[in-house]
Structures are given as C-alpha cells and as structure tokens.
C-alpha atoms as a PDB file:
ATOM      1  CA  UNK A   1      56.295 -47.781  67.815  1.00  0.00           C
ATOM      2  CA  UNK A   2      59.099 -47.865  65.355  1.00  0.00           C
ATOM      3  CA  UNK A   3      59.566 -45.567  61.971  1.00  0.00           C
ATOM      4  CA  UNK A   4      58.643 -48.618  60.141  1.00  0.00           C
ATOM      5  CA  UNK A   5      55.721 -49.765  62.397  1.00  0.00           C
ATOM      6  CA  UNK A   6      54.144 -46.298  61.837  1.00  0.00           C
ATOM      7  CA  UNK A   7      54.470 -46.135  57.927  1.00  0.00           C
ATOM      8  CA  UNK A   8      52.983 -49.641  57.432  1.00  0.00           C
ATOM      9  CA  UNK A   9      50.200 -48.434  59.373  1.00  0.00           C
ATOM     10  CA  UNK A  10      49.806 -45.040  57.522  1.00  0.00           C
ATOM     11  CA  UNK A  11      50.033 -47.047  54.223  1.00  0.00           C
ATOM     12  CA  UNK A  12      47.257 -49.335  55.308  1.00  0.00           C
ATOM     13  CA  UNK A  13      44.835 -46.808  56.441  1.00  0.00           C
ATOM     14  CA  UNK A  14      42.029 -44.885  54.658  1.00  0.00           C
ATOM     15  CA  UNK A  15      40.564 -41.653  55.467  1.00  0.00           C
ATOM     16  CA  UNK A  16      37.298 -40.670  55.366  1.00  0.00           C
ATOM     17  CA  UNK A  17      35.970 -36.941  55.531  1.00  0.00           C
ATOM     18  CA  UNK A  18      32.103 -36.442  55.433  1.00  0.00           C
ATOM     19  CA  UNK A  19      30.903 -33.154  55.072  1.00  0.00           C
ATOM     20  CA  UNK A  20      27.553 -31.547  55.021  1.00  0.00           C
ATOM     21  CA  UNK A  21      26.630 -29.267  52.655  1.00  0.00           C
ATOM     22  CA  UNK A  22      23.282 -27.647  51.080  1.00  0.00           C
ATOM     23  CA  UNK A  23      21.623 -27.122  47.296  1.00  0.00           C
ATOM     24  CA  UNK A  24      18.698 -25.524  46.095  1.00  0.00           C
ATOM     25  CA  UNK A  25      15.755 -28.350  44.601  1.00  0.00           C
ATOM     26  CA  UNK A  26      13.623 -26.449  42.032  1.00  0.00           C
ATOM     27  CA  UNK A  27      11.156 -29.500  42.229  1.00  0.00           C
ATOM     28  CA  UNK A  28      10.522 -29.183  46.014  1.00  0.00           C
ATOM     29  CA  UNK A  29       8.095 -26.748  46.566  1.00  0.00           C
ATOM     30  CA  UNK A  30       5.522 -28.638  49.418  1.00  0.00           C
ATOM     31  CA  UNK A  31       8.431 -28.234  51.961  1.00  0.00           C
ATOM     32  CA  UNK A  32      11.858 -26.343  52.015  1.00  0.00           C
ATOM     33  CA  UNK A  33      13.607 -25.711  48.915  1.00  0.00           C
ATOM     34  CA  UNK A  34      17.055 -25.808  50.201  1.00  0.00           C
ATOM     35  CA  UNK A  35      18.076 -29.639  50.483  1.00  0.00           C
ATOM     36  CA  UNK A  36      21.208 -30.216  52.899  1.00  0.00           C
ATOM     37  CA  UNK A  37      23.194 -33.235  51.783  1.00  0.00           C
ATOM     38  CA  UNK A  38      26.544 -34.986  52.877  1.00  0.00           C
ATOM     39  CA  UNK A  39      29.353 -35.514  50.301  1.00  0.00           C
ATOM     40  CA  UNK A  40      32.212 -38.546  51.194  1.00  0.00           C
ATOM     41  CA  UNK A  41      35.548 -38.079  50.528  1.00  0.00           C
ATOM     42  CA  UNK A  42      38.115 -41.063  50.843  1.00  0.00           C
ATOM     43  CA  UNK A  43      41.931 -40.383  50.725  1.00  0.00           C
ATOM     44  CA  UNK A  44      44.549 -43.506  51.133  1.00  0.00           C
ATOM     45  CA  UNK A  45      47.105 -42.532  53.073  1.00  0.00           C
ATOM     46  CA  UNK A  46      50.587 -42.912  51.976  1.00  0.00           C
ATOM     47  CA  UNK A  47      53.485 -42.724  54.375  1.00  0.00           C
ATOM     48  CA  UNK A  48      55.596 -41.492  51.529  1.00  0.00           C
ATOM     49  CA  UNK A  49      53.701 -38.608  50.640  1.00  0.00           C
ATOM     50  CA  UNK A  50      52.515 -35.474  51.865  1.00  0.00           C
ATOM     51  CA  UNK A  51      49.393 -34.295  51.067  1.00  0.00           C
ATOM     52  CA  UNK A  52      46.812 -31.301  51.888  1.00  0.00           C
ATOM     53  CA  UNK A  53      43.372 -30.695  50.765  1.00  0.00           C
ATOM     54  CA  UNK A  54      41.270 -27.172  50.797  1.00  0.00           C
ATOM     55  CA  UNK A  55      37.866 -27.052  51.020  1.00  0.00           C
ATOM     56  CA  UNK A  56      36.436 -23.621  50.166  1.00  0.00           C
ATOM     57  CA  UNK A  57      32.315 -23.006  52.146  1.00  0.00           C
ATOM     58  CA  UNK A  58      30.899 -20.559  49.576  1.00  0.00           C
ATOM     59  CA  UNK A  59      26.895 -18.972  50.197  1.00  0.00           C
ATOM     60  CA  UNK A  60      24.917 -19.568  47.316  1.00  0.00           C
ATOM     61  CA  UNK A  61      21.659 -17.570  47.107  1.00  0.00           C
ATOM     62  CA  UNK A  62      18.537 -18.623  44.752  1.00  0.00           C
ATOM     63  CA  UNK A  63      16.137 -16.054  44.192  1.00  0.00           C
ATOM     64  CA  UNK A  64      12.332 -16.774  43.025  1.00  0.00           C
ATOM     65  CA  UNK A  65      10.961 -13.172  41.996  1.00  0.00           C
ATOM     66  CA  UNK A  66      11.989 -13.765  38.126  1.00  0.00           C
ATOM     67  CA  UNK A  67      11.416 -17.748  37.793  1.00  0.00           C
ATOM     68  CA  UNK A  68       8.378 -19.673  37.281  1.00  0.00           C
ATOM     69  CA  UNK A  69       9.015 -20.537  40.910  1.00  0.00           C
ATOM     70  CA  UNK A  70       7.817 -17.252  42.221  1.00  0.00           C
ATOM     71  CA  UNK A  71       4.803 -18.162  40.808  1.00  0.00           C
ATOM     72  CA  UNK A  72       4.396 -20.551  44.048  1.00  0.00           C
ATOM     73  CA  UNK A  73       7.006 -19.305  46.548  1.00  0.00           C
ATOM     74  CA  UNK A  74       6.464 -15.800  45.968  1.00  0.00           C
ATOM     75  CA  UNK A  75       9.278 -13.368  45.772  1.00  0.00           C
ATOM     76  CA  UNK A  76      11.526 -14.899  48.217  1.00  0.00           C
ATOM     77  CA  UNK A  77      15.470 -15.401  48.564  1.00  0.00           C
ATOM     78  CA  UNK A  78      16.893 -18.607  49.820  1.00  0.00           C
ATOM     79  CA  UNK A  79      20.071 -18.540  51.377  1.00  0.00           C
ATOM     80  CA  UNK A  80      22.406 -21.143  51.697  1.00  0.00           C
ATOM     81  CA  UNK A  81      26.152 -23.053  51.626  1.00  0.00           C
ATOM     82  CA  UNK A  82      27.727 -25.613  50.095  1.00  0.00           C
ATOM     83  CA  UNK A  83      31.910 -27.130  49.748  1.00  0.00           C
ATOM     84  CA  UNK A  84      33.956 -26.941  47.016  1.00  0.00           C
END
C-alpha cells in the first residue's frame, strides 16, 4: 500500500473508544447504589495530524453515615471508579 493509499484511508476512518466507567445513584436504594455505565468517544482520524488522548481512572468514594441516605443504607462506604 502506497503513502497515499494509507492517508486516504486514515482520513476516511473514525475511531471509536468505549469505556466503562461507574457513578454513585442517590435514587437507587432497592439494589446497588453504584451504577456502572459506558461513555463513547469518536475521534476522525486525520492523516495530517498527530494526536494523543489521556484518560485519567480516578476512585471516587460516597459515604452514607452523614446523608439522609444513611437513613436506609446505614453507615456504609461505596467504593468506586470512573474516566476523566
């Protein structure tokens, strides 16, 4: 494949990174409060342009004892990640 035949296909071609990631629902109390979700990101490649991309995993941590939500849950601590 030739310089050119690779750069048309870079410039006609679309990334996609899915990643999975978690949050804490306050209104969810009947099952687990920590929700895991998937977030989409789409990048169009360009063959005339570098790019990177960073994505930071942080743990979050919700605790109930001084919420309204202890109440229910009792004095518990949720642990859990998400992606910046």
């Amino acid at each position: 494949m030739s310089i050119n035949e690779t750069n048309e296909v870079l410039d006609n071609t679309m990334a996609i990174v899915q990643i999975m990631g978690s949050y804490f629902d306050m209104t969810e109390f009947k099952q687990m409060p920590v929700k895991n979700l998937i977030r989409t990101f789409f990048y169009n490649l360009d063959s005339r342009i570098a790019n990177g991309q960073n994505y930071y995993v942080k743990r979050q941590n919700a605790i109930t004892k001084d919420h309204w939500i202890g109440k229910f849950l009792g004095n518990q601590k949720f642990s859990y990640f998400d992606v910046d």
